[in-house]
C-alpha atoms as a PDB file:
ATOM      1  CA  UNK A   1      44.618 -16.610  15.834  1.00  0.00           C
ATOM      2  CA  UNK A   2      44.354 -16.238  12.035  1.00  0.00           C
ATOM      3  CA  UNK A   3      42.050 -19.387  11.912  1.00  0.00           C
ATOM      4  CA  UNK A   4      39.903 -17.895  14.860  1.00  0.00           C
ATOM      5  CA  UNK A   5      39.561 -14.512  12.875  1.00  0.00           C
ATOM      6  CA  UNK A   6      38.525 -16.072   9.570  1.00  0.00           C
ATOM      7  CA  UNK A   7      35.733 -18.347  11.564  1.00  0.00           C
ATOM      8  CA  UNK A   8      34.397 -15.088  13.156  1.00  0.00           C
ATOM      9  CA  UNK A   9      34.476 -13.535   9.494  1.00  0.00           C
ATOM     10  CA  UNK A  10      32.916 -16.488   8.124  1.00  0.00           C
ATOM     11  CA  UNK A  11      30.143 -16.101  11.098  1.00  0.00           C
ATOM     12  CA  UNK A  12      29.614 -12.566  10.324  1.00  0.00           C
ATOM     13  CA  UNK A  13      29.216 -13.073   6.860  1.00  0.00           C
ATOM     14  CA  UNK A  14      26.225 -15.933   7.362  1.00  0.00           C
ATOM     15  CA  UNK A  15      24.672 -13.971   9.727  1.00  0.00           C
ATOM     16  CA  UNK A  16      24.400 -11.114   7.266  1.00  0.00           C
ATOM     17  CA  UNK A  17      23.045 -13.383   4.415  1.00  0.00           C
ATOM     18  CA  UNK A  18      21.196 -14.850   6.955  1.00  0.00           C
ATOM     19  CA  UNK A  19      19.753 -11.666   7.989  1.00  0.00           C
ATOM     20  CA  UNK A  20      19.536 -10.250   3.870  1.00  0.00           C
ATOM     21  CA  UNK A  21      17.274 -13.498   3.268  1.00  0.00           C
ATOM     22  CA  UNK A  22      14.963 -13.083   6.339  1.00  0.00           C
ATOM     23  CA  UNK A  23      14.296  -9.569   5.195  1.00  0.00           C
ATOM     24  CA  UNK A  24      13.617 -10.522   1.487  1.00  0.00           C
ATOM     25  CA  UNK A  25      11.475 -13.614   2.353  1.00  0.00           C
ATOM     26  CA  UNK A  26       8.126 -12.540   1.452  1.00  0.00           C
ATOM     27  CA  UNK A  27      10.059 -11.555  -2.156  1.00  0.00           C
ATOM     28  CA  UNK A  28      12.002 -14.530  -2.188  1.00  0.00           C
ATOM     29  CA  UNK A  29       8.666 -16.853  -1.287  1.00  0.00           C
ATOM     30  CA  UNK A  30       6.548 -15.145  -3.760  1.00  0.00           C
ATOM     31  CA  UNK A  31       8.860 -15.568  -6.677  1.00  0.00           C
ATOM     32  CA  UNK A  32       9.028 -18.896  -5.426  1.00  0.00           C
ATOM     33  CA  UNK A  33       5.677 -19.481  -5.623  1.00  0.00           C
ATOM     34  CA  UNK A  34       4.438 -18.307  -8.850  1.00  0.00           C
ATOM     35  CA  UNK A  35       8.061 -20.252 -10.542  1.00  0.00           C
ATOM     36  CA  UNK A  36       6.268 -23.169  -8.435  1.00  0.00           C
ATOM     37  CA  UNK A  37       3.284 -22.778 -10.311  1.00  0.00           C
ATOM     38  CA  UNK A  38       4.167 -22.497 -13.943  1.00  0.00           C
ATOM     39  CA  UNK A  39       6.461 -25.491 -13.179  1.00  0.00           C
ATOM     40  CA  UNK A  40       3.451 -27.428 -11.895  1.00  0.00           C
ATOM     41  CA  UNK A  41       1.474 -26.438 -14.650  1.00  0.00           C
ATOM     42  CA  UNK A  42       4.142 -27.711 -17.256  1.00  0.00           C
ATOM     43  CA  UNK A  43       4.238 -30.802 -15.092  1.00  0.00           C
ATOM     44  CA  UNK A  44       0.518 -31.356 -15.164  1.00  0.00           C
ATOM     45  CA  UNK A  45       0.413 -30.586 -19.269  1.00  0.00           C
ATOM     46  CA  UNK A  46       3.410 -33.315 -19.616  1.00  0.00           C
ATOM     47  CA  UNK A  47       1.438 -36.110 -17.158  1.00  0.00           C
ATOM     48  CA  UNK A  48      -1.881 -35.410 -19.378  1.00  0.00           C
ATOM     49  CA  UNK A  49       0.367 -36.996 -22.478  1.00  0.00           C
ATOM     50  CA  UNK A  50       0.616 -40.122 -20.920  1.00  0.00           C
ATOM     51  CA  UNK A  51      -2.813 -40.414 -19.394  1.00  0.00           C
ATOM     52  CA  UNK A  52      -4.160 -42.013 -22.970  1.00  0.00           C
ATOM     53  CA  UNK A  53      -1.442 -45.275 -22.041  1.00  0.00           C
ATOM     54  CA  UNK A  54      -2.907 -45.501 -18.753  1.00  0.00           C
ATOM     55  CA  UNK A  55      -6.807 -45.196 -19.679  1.00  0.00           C
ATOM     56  CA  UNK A  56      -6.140 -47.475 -23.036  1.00  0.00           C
ATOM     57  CA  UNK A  57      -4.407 -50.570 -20.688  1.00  0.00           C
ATOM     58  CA  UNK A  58      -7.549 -49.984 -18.456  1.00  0.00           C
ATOM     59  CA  UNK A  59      -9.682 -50.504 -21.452  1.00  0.00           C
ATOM     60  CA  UNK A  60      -8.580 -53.276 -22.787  1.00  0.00           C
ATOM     61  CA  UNK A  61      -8.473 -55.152 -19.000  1.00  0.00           C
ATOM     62  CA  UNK A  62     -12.427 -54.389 -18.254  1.00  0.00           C
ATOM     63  CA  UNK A  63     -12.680 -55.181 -21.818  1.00  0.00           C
ATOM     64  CA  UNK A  64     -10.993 -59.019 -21.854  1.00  0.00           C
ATOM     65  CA  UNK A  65     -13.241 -59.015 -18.019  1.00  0.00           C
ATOM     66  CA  UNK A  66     -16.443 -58.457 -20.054  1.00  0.00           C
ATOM     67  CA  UNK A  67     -15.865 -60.984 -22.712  1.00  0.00           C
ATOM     68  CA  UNK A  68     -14.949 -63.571 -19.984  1.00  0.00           C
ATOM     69  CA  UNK A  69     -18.378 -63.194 -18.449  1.00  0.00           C
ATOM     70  CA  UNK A  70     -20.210 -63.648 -21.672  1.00  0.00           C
ATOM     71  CA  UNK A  71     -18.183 -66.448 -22.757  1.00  0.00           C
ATOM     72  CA  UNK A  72     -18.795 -67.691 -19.628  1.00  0.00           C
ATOM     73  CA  UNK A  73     -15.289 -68.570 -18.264  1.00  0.00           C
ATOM     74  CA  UNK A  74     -15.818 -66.418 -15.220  1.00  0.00           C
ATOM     75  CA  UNK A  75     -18.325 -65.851 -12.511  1.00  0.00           C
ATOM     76  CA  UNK A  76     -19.858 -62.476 -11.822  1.00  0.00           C
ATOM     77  CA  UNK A  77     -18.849 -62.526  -8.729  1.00  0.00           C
ATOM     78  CA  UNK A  78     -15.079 -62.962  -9.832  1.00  0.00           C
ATOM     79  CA  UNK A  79     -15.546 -60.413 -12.482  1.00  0.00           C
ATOM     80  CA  UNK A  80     -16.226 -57.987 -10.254  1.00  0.00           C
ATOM     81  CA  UNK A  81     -13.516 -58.205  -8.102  1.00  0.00           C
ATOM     82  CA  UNK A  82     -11.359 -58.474 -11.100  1.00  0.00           C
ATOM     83  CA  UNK A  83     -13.112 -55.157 -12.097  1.00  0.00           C
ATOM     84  CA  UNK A  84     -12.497 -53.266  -8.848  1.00  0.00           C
ATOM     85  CA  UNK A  85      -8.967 -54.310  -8.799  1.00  0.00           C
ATOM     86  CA  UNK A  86      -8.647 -52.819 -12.423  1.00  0.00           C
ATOM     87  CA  UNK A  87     -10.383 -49.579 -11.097  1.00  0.00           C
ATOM     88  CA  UNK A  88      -8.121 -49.303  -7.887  1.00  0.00           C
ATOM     89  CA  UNK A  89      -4.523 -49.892  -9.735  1.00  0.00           C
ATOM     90  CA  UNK A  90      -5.630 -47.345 -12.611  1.00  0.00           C
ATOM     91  CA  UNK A  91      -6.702 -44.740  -9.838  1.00  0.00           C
ATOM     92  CA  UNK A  92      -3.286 -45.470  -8.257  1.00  0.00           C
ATOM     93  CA  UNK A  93      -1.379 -44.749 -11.813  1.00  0.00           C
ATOM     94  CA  UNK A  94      -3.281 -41.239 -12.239  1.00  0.00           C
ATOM     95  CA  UNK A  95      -2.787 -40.220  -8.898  1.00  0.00           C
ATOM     96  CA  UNK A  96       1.432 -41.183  -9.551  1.00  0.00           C
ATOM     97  CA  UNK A  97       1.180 -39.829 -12.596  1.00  0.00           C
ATOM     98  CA  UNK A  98      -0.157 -36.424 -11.223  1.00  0.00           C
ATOM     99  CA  UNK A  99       1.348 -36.546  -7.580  1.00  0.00           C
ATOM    100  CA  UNK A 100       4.430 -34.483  -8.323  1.00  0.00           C
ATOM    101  CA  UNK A 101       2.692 -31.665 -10.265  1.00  0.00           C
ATOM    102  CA  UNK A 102      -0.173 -31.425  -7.616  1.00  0.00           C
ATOM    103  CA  UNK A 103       2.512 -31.326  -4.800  1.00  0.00           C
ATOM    104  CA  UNK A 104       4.439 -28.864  -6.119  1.00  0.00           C
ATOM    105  CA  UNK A 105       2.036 -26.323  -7.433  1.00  0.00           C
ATOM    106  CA  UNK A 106       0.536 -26.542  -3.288  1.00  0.00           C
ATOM    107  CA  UNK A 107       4.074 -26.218  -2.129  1.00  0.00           C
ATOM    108  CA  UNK A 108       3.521 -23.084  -4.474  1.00  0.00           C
ATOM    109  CA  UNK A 109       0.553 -22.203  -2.838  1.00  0.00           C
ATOM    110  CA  UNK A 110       1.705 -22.301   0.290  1.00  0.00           C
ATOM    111  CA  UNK A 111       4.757 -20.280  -0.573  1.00  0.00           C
ATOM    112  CA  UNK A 112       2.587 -17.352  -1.747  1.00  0.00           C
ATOM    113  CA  UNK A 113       0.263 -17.612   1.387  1.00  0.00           C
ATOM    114  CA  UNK A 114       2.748 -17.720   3.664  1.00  0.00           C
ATOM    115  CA  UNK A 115       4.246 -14.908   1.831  1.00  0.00           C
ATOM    116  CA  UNK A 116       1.147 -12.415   2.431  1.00  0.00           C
ATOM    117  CA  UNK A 117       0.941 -14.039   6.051  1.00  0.00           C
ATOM    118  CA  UNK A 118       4.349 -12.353   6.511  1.00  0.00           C
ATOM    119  CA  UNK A 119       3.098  -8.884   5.168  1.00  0.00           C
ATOM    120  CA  UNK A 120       0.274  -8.819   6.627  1.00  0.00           C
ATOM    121  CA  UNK A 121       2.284  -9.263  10.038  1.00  0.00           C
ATOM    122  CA  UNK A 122       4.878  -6.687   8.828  1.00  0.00           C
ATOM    123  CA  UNK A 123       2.091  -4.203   8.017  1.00  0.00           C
ATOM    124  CA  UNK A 124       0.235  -4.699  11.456  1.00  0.00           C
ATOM    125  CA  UNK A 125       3.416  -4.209  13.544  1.00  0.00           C
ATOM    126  CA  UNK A 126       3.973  -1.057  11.250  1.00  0.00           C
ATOM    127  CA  UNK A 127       0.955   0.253  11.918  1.00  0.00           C
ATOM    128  CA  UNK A 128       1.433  -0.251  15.748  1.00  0.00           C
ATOM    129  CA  UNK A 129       4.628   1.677  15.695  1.00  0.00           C
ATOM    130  CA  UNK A 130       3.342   4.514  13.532  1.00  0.00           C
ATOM    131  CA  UNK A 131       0.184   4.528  15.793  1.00  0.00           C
ATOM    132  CA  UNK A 132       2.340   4.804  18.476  1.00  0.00           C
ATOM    133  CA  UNK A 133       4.719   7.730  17.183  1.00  0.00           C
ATOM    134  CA  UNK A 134       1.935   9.504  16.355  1.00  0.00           C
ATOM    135  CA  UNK A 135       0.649   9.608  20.031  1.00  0.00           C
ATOM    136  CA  UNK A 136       3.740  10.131  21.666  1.00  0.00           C
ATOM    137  CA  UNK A 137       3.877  12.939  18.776  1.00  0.00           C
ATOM    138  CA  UNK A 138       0.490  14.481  19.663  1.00  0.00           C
ATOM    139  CA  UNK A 139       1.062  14.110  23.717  1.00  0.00           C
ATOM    140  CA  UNK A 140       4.207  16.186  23.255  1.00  0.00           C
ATOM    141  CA  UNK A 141       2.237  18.803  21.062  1.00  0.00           C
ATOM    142  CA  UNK A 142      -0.426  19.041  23.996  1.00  0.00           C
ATOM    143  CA  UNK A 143       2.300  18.996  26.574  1.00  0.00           C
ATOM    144  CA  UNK A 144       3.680  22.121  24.193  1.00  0.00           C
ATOM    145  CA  UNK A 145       0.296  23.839  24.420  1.00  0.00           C
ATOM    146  CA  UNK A 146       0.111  23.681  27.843  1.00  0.00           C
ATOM    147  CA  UNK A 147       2.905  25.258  28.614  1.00  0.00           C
ATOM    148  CA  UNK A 148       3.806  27.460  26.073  1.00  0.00           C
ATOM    149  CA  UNK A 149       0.370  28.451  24.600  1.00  0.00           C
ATOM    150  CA  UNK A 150      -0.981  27.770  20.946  1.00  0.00           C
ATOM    151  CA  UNK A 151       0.500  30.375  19.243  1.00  0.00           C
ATOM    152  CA  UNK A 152       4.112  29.173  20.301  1.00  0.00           C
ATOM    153  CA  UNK A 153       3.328  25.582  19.470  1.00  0.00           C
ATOM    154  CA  UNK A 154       1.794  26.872  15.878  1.00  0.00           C
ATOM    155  CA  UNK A 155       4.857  28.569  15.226  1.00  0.00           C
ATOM    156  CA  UNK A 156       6.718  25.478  15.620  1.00  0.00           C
ATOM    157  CA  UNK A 157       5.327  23.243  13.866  1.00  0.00           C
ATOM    158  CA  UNK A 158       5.132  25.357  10.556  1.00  0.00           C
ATOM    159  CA  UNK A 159       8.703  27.238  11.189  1.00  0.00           C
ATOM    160  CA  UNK A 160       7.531  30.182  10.875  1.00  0.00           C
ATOM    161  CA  UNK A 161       9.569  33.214  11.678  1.00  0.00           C
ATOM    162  CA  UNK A 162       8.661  37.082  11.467  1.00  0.00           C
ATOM    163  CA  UNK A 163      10.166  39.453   8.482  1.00  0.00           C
ATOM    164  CA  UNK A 164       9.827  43.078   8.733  1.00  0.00           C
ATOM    165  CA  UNK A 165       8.716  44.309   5.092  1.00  0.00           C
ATOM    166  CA  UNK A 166       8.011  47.780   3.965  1.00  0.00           C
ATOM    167  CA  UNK A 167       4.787  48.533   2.330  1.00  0.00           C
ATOM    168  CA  UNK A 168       3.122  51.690   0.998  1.00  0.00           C
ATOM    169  CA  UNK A 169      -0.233  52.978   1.748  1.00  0.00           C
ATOM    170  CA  UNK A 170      -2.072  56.335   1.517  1.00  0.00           C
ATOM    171  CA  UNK A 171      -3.496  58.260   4.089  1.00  0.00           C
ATOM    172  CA  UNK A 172      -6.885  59.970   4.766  1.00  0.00           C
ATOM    173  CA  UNK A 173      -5.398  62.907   2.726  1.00  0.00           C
ATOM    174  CA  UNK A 174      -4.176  60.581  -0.270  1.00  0.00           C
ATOM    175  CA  UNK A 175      -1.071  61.110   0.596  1.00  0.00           C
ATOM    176  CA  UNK A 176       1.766  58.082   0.484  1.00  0.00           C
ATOM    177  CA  UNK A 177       3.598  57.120   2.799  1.00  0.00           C
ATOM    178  CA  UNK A 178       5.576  53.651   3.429  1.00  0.00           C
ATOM    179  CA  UNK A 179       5.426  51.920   6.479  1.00  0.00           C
ATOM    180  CA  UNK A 180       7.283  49.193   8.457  1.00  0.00           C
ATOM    181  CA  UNK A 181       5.482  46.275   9.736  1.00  0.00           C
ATOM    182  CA  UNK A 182       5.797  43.026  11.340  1.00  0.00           C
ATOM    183  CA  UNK A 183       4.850  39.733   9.308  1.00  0.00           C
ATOM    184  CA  UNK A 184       5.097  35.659   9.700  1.00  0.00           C
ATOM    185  CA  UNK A 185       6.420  33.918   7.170  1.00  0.00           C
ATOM    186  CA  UNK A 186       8.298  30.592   6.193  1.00  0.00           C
ATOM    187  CA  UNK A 187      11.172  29.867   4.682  1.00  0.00           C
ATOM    188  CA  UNK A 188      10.973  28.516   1.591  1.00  0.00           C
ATOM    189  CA  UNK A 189      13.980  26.598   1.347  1.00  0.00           C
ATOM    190  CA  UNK A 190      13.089  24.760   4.895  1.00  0.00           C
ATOM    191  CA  UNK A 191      10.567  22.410   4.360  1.00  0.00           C
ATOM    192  CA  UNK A 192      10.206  20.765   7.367  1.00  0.00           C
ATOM    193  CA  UNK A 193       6.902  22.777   8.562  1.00  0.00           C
ATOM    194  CA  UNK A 194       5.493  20.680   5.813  1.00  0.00           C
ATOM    195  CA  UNK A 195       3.596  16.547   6.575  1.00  0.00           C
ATOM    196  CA  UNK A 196       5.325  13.623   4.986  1.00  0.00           C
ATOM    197  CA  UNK A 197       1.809  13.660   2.979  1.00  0.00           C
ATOM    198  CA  UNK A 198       2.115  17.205   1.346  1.00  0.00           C
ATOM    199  CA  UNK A 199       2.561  16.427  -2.329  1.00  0.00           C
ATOM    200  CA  UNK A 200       2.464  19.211  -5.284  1.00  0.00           C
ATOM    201  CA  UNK A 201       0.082  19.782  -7.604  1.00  0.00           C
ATOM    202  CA  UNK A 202       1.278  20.074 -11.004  1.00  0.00           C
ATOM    203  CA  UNK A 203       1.268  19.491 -14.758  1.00  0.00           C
ATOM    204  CA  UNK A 204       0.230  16.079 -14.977  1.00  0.00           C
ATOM    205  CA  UNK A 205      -2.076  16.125 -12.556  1.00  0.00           C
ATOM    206  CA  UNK A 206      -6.348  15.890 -12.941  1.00  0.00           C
ATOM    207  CA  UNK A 207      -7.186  19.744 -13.789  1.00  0.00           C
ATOM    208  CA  UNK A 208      -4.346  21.278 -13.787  1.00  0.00           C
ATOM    209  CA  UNK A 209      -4.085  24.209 -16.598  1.00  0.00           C
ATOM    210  CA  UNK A 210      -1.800  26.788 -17.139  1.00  0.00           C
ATOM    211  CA  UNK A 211      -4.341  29.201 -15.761  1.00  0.00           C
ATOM    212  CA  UNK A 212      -4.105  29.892 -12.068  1.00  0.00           C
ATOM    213  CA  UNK A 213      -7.340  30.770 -11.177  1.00  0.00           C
ATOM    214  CA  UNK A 214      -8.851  27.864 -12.556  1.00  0.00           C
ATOM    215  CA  UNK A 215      -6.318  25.393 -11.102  1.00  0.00           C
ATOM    216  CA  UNK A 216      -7.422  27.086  -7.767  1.00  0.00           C
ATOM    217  CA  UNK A 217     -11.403  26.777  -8.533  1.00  0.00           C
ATOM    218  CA  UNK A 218     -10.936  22.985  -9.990  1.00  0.00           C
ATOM    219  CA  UNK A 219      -8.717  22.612  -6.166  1.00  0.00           C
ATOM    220  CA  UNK A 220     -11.555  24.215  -4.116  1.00  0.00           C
ATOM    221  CA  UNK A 221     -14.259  22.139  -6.181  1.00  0.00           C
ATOM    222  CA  UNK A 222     -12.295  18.723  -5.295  1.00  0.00           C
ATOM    223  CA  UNK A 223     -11.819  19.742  -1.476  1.00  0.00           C
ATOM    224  CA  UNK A 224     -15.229  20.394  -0.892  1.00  0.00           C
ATOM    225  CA  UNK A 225     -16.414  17.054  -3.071  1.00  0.00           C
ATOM    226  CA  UNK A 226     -13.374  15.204  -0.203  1.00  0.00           C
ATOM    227  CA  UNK A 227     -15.952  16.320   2.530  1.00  0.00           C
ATOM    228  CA  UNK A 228     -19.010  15.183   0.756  1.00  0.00           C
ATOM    229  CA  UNK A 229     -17.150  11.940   0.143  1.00  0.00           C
ATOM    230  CA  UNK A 230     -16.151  12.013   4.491  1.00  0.00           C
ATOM    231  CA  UNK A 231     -19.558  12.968   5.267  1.00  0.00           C
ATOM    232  CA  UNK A 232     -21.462  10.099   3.047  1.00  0.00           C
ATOM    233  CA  UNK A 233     -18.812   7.086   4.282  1.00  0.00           C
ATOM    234  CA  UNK A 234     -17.549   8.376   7.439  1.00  0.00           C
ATOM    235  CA  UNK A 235     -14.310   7.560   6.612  1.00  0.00           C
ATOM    236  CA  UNK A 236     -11.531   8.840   3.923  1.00  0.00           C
ATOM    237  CA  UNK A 237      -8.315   7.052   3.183  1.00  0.00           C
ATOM    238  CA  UNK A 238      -6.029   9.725   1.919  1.00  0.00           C
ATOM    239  CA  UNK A 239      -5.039   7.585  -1.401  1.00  0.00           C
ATOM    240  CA  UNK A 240      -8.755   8.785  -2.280  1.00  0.00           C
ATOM    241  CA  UNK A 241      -8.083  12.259  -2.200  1.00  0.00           C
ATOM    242  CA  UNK A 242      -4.699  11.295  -3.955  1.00  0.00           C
ATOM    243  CA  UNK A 243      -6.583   9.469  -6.858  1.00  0.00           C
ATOM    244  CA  UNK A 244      -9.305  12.955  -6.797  1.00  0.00           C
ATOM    245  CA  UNK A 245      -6.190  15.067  -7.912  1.00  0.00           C
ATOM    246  CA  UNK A 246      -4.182  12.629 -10.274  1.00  0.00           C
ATOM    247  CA  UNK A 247      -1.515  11.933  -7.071  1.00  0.00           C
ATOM    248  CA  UNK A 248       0.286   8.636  -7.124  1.00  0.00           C
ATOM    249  CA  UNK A 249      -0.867   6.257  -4.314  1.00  0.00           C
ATOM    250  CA  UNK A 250       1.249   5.980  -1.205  1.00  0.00           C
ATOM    251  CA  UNK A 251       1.831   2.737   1.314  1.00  0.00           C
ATOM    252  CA  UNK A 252       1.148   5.618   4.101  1.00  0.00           C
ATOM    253  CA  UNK A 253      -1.986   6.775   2.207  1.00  0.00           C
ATOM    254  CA  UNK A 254      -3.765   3.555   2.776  1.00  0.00           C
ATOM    255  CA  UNK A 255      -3.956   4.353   6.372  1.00  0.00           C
ATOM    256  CA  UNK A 256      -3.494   7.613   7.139  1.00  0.00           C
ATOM    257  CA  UNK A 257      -6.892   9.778   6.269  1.00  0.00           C
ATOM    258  CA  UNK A 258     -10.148  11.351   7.892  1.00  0.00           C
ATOM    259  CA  UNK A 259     -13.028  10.076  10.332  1.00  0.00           C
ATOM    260  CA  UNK A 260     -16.282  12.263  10.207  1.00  0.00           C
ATOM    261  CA  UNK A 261     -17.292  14.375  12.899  1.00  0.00           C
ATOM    262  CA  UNK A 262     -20.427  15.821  12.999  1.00  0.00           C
ATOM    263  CA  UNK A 263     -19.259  18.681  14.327  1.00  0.00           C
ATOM    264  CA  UNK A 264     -16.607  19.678  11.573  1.00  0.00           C
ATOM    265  CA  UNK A 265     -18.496  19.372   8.763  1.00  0.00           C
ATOM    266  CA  UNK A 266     -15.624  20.799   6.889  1.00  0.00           C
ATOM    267  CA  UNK A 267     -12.893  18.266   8.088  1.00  0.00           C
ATOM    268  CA  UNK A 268     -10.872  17.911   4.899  1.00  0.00           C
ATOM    269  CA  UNK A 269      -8.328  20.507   4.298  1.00  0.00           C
ATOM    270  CA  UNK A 270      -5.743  20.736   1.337  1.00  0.00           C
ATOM    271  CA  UNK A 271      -3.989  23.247   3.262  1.00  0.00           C
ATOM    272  CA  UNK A 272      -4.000  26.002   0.142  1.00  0.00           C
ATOM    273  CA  UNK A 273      -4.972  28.984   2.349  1.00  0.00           C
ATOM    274  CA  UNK A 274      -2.120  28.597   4.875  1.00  0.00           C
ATOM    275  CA  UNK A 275      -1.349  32.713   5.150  1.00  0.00           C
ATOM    276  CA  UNK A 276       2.184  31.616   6.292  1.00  0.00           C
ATOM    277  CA  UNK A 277       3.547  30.338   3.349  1.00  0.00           C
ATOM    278  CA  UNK A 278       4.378  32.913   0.940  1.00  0.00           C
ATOM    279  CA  UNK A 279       3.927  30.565  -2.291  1.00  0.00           C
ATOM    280  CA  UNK A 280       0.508  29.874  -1.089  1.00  0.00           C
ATOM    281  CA  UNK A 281      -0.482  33.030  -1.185  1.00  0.00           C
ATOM    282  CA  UNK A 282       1.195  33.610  -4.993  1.00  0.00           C
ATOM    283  CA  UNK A 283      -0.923  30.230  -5.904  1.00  0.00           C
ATOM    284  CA  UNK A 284      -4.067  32.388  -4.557  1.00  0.00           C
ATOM    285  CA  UNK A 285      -3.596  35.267  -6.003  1.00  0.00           C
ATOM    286  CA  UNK A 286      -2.815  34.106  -9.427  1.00  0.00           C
ATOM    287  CA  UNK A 287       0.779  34.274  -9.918  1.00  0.00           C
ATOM    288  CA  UNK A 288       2.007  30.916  -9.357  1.00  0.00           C
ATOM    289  CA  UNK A 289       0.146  27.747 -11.645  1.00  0.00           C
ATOM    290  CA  UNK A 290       1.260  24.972  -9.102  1.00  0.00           C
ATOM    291  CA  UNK A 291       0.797  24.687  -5.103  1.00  0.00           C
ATOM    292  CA  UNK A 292       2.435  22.273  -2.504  1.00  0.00           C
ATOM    293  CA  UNK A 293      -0.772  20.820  -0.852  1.00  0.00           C
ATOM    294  CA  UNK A 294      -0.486  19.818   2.313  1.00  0.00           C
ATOM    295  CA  UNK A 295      -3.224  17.371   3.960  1.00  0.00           C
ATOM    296  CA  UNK A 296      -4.589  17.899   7.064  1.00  0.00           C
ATOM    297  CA  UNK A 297      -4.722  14.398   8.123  1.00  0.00           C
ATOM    298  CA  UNK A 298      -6.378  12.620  11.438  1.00  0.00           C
ATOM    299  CA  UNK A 299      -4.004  10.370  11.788  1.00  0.00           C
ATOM    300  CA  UNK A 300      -3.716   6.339  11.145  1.00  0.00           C
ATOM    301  CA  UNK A 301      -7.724   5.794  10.918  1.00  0.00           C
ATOM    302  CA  UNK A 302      -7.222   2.200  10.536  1.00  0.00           C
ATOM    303  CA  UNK A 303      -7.571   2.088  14.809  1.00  0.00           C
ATOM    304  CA  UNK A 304     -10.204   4.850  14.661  1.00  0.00           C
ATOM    305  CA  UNK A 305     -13.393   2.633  12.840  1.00  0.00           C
END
C-alpha cells in the first residue's frame, strides 16, 4: 500500500511539472532560443579561427597542382580533376567546420518561431472566448431590456441606488425653504458599475495639472480628437486612446476599441459626464483634480473589420 501511494504521489507530482512546463513553454522556448543564438554565434566566431588552416592547406594543394602543369608532370585533364577534388574536400571541411553553429542557431530559430506560433494560438482562442462572453453578456442585457425595461437594466449595470438628500431653495417670494427629494447615485466604495477598462486619470498622466478645469478642457479636447481619429480610420484600438492620455497599454486594449458608424458621429465616450457618479460630478464642477474614466467600448473589434 505504501509503495502504491508513493507511485500515485510520484504521478501527481510529474503531471504537475508536466503541466507547469506546458504552460511556460512559449517562455521556456524563447529563452531557449535567444541562449541558442548567442551560443551559435560564439560557435560561428570560434570556427572562423580555424578557417585560415583550412583555406592555407587548400592553397598550397592548387598551388603544388599549378606548378605540376607547368613543369609538365601532369596533364590538364588530370589537373583538373585533381583541382575539383581539392575544391570538394575543402567545401566539405567549411561546411564541418560550421555545421554545428548553423544547426544550432536554426534549432534557435525554430524555438522562437514555434514560440510565437504558440501565442499566437493562445491569443486567438482568447479572443474566441472573450468574443464569446461578451455575447452571451450582451444577449442577457437585451433579454434584461425586454423584460424589465431600460431604466431597470441601466440601474444595474451602474449600481445605482436612490438617496433622499435635503436641499434648499427659495421661493417666488425669496423666501427659503428646504426640501426633500429623490436622487440616483452610486456607491463609491462599490466599484463594480465600473468596465475592466476604466482607468484614472491622474498626476502623471499627459495634461494633467493641478487645476481642475483645465484637466477637464485638456479631457474634452482629447475625446473629441478620439472621434476624429474613429472617423478618419474607422477603427480605434483602445491602447490609442490609452497612449492620448499618458495610460499604460493593456493586453485587453489591443482588441477591445471602437468601429465607426456613420450614424454616431460622436462614438467615443470617456464616460466623465456620467450624472450617477457623485465624483464625476466633483471632477466637473471643479472640486476634484483627478476622474476615473470609464470607456465606452464596442466590444472585441478584432471580429468587427
Amino acid at each position: 500500500m505504501r509503495k502504491l501511494a508513493i507511485v500515485e504521489s510520484l504521478g501527481r507530482t510529474v503531471n504537475r511539472v508536466g503541466f507547469k512546463l506546458k504552460k511556460h513553454s512559449p517562455e521556456i522556448l524563447v529563452v531557449t532560443g535567444i541562449v541558442g543564438a548567442v551560443a551559435s554565434a560564439v560557435m560561428a566566431c570560434k570556427a572562423t579561427t580555424k578557417l585560415s588552416d583550412i583555406t592555407e592547406e587548400a592553397k598550397e594543394k592548387i598551388d603544388d597542382i599549378h606548378a605540376d602543369i607547368e613543369n609538365g608532370t601532369q596533364t590538364e585533364e588530370d589537373s583538373k580533376k585533381e583541382l575539383t577534388v581539392t575544391y570538394a574536400q575543402t567545401a566539405v571541411k567549411i561546411a564541418k567546420l560550421y555545421a554545428p553553429s548553423v544547426i544550432l542557431g536554426g534549432l534557435s530559430i525554430g524555438a522562437i518561431l514555434t514560440s510565437n506560433n504558440m501565442l499566437r494560438k493562445r491569443n486567438v482562442a482568447l479572443a474566441a472566448a472573450y468574443t464569446a462572453i461578451d455575447k452571451s453578456f450582451k444577449e442577457y442585457r437585451g433579454r434584461v431590456v425586454d423584460r424589465f425595461g431600460e431604466e431597470l437594466d441601466r440601474e444595474l449595470k451602474y449600481n445605482i441606488r436612490k438617496e433622499q438628500v435635503e436641499e434648499t431653495v427659495a421661493d417666488e417670494n425669496g423666501e427659503t425653504k428646504t426640501i426633500t427629494k429623490e436622487v440616483e447615485v452610486i456607491d463609491p466604495d462599490n466599484i463594480a458599475g465600473y468596465s475592466p477598462y476604466a482607468k484614472f486619470y491622474e498626476d502623471g498622466c499627459i495634461g494633467w495639472t493641478k487645476d481642475p478645469e483645465f484637466n477637464l478642457m485638456f479631457l474634452r479636447r482629447q475625446q473629441d480628437a478620439a472621434n476624429d481619429r474613429l472617423r478618419d480610420k474607422g477603427f480605434l484600438f483602445l491602447n490609442e486612446v490609452y497612449d492620448m492620455l499618458g495610460i499604460y497599454r493593456t493586453k485587453i486594449g489591443q482588441q477591445v476599441g471602437w468601429v465607426y458608424d456613420k450614424n454616431n458621429e460622436y462614438k467615443v465616450d470617456f464616460g466623465i459626464y456620467n450624472i450617477h457618479r457623485p465624483e464625476n460630478r466633483a471632477f466637473v464642477n471643479g472640486y476634484e483634480k483627478t476622474i476615473l474614466l470609464d470607456f465606452n467600448v464596442d466590444g472585441d473589434i478584432l471580429d468587427m473589420m
